[in-house]
Protein backbone atom coordinates (compact mmCIF):
# COMPACT_ATOMS: atom_id res chain seq x y z
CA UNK A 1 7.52 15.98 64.74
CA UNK A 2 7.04 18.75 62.28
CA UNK A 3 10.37 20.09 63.23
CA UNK A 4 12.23 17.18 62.38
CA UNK A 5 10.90 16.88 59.08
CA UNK A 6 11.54 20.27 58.37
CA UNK A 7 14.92 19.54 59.59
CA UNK A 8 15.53 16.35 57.24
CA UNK A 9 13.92 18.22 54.36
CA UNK A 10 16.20 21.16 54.42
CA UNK A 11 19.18 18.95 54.53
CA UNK A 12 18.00 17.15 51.63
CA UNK A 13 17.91 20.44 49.59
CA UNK A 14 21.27 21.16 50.60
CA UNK A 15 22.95 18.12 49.45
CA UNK A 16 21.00 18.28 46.47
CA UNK A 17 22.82 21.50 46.16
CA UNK A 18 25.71 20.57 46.38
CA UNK A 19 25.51 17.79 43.78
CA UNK A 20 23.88 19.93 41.60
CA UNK A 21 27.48 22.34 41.86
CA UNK A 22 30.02 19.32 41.93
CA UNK A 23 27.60 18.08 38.56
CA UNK A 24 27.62 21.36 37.06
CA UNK A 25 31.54 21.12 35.72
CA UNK A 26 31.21 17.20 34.17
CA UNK A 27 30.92 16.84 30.98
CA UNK A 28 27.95 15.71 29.45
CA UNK A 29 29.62 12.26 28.64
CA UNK A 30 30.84 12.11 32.11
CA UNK A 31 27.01 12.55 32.94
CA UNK A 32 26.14 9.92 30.85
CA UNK A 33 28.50 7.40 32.32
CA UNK A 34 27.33 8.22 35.54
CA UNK A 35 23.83 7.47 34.86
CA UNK A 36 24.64 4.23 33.45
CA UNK A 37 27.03 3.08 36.07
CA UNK A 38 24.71 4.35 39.27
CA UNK A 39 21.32 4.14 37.55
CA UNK A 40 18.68 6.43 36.26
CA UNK A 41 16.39 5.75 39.62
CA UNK A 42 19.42 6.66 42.15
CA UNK A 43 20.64 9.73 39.60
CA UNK A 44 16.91 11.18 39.93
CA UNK A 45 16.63 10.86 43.48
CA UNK A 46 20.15 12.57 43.63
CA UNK A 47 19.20 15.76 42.06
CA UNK A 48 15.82 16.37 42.21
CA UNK A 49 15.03 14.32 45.52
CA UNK A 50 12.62 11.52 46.13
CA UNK A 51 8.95 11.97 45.02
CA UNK A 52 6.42 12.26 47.76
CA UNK A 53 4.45 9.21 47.88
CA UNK A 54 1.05 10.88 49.11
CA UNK A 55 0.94 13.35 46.19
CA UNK A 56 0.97 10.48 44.27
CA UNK A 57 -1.90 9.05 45.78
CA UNK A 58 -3.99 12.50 46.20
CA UNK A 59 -3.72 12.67 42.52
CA UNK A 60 -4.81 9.33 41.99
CA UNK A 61 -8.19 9.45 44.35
CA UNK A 62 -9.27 12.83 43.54
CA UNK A 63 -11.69 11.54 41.20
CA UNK A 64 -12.65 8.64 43.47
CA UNK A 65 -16.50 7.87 43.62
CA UNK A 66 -17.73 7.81 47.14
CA UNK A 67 -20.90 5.74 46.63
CA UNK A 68 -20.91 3.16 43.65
CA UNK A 69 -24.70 4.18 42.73
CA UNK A 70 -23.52 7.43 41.52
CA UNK A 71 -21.96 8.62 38.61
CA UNK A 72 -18.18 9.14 38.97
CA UNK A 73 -17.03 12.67 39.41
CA UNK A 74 -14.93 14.12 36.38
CA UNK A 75 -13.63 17.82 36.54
CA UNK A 76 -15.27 20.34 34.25
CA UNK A 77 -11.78 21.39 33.05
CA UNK A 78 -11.18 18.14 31.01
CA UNK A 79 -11.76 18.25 27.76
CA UNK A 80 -14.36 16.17 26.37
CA UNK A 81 -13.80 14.70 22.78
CA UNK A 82 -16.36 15.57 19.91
CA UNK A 83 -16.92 12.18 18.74
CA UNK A 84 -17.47 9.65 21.97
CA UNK A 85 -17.59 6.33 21.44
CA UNK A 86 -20.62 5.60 23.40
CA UNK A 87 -21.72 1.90 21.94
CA UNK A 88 -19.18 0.02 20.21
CA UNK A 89 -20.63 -0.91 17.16
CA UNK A 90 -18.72 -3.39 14.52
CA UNK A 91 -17.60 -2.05 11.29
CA UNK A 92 -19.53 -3.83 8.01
CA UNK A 93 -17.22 -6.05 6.13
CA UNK A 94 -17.48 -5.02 2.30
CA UNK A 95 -16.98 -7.95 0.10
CA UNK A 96 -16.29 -8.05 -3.55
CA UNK A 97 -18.35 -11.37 -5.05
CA UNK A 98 -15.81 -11.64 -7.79
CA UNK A 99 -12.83 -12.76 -5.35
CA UNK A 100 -15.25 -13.80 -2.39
CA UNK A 101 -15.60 -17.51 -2.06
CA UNK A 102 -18.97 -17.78 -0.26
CA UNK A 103 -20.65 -16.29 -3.13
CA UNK A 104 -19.16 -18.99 -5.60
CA UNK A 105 -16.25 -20.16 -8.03
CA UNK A 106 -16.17 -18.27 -11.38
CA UNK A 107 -17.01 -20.18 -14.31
CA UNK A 108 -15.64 -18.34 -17.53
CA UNK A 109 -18.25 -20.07 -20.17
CA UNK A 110 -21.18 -18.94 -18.01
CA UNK A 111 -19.74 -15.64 -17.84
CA UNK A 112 -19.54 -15.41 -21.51
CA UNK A 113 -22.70 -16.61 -22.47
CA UNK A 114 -24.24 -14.53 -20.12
CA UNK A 115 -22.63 -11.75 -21.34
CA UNK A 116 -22.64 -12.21 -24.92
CA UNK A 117 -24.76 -9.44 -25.60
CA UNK A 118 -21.98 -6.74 -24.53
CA UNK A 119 -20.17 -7.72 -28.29
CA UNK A 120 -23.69 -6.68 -30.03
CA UNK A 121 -23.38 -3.81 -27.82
CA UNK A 122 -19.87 -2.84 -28.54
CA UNK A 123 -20.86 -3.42 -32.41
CA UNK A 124 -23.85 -0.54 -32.53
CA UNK A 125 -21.09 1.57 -30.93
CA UNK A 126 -18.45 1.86 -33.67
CA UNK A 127 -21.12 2.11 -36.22
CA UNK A 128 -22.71 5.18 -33.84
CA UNK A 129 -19.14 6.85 -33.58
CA UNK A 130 -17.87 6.74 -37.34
CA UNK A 131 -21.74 8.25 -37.75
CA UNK A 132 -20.44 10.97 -35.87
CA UNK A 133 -16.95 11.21 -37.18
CA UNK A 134 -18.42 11.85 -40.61
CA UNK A 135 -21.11 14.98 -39.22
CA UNK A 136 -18.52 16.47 -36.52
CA UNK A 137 -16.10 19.39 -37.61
CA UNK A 138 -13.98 20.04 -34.50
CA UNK A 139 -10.41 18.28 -34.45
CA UNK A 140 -10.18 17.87 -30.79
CA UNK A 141 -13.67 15.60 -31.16
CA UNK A 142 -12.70 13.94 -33.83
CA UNK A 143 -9.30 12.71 -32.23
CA UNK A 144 -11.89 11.61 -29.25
CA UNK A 145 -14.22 9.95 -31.89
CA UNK A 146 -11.18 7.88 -33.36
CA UNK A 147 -9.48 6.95 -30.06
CA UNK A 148 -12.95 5.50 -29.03
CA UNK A 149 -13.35 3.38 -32.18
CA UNK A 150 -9.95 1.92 -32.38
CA UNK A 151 -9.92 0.85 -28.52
CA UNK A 152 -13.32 -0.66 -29.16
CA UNK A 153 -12.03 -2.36 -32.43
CA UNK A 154 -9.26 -3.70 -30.27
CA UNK A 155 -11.44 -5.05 -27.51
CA UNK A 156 -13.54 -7.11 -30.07
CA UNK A 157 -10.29 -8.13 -31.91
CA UNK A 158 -8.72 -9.35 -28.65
CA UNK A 159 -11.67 -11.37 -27.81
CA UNK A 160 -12.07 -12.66 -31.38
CA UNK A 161 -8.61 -13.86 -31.24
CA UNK A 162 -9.66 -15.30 -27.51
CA UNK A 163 -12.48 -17.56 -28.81
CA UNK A 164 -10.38 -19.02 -31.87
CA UNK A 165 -7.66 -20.03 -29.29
CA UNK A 166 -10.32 -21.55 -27.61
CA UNK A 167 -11.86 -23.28 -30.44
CA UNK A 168 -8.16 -24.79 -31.57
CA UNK A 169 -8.07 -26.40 -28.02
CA UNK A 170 -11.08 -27.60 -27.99
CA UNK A 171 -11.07 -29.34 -31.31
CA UNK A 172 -7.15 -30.74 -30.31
CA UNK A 173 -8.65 -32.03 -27.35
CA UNK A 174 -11.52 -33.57 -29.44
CA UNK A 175 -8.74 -35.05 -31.57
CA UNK A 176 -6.62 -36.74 -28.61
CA UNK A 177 -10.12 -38.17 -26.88
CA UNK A 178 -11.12 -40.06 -30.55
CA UNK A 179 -7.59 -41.25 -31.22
CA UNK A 180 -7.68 -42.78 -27.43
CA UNK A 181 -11.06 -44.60 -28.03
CA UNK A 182 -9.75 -45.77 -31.57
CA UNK A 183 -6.99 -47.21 -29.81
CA UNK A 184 -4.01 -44.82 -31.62
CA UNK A 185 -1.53 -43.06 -30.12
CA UNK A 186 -2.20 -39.39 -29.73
CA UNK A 187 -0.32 -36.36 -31.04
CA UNK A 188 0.17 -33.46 -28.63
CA UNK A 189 1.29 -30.55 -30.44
CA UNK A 190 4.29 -28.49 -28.88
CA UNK A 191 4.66 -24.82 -27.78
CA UNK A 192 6.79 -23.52 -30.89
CA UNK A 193 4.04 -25.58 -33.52
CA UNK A 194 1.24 -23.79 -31.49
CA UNK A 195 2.95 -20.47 -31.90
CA UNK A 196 3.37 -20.56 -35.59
CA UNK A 197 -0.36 -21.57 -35.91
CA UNK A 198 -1.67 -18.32 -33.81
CA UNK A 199 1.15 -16.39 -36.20
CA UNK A 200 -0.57 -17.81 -39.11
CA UNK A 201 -4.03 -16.80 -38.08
CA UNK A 202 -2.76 -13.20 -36.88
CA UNK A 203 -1.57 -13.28 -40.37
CA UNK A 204 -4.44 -13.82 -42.23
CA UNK A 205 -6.91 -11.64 -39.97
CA UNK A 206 -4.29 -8.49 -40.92
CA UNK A 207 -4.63 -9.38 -44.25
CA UNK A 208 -8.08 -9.44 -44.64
CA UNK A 209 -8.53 -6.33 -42.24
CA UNK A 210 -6.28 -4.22 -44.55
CA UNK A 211 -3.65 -3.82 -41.78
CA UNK A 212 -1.12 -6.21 -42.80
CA UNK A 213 1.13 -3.10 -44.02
CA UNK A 214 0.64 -1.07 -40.95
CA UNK A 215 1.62 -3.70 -38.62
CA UNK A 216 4.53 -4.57 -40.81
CA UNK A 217 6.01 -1.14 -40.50
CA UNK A 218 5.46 -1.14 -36.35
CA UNK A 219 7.38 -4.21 -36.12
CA UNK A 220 10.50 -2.40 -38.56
CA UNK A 221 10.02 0.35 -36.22
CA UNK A 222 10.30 -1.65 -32.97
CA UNK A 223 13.56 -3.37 -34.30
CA UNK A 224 15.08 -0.28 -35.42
CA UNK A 225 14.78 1.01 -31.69
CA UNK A 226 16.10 -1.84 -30.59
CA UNK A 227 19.12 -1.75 -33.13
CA UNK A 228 19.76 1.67 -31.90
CA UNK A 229 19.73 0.81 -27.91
CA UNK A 230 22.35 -2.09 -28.76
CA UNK A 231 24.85 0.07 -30.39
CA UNK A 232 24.11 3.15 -27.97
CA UNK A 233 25.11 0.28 -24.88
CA UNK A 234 27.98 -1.13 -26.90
CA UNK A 235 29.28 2.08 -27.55
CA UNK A 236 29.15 3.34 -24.00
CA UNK A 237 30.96 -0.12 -22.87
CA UNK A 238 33.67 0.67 -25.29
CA UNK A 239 34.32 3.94 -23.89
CA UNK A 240 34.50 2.67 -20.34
């Protein structure tokens, strides 16, 4: 019996040879086409030979536990990892109350009346840094100092200008609800009469403030960049 095999097995490697030769002058195109048109399994087979089937399963049961009260066997060779996840645990969730629903809906008026002190706050600040931009003598500080102060004076403007907006609507709404119970028609004021209002207030608030001139010359500034860009494009197109 062992002959035979020995027999079969040595013809095998000779016709594997000799495919191997009659391969060895195609193309690698030609190769390509072959593959496709026979098939990857049957190409295999024809140059390296079929795979022994009880290699296959040697590999597979060498770690095979004899008794299932042991431990399974596992060669010393194998690397084991650093971090093994013995117990799988779950990860926590973080959640962020401001955008998570079980922890409420956000209510902007209790927010702000909770909060109202941060204004007082933001108040003692400005009068603590101008304190200290009239004692400090070093420029880079100073530019610090005055940075600080105008982004706080900004925050307090912005929300200043926030509470009148919400003042207007609340008295307009006022206005509509009476005229309904009188039994009048009510007006609704539109978008562009709204506008001209909040220009009017912005107005008077740079007036008083001192800062009417400054913003005056931002806004010339702003439309003579914008002067500029249109010629620079029109220019270009007439070129072209």
């Amino acid at each position: 019996m062992t002959s035979d095999t020995e027999e079969t097995n040595l013809l095998e490697d000779n016709d594997q040879i000799q495919i191997r030769k009659e391969l060895s002058h195609m193309s690698f195109e030609e190769l390509h086409k072959l593959k496709d048109k026979v098939g990857a399994k049957i190409y295999n087979e024809a140059l390296f030979g079929k795979k022994n089937p009880k290699k296959r399963e040697f590999k597979k049961n060498t770690y095979r536990n004899l008794n299932d009260d042991r431990p399974v066997e596992v060669s010393a060779k194998k690397k084991v990892s650093r971090l093994m996840n013995v117990i799988s645990v779950k990860k926590p969730t973080a959640r962020d109350p401001r955008f998570d629903r079980l922890c409420g809906e956000f209510n902007e008026k209790a927010f702000k009346n909770s909060y109202s002190f941060v204004t007082k706050l933001k108040e003692n600040d400005i009068k603590a840094l101008k304190k200290e931009l009239k004692s400090s003598q070093d420029p880079e500080e100073i530019k610090k100092i005055k940075y600080l102060i105008q982004r706080l004076e900004n925050q307090l403007r912005e929300e200043a200008r926030k509470q009148k907006r919400e003042e207007s609507q609340q008295a307009e709404k006022k206005e509509i609800v009476e005229a309904i119970k009188k039994g009048e028609k009510p007006q609704f004021k539109k978008k562009s009469e709204k506008k001209i209002i909040d220009l009017v207030s912005q107005y008077e608030e740079l007036k008083n403030s001192g800062k009417l001139k400054k913003h005056i010359q931002r806004l010339k500034k702003k439309r003579a960049s914008k002067d500029r860009k249109k010629l620079t494009h029109e220019n270009d197109d007439m070129d072209d």
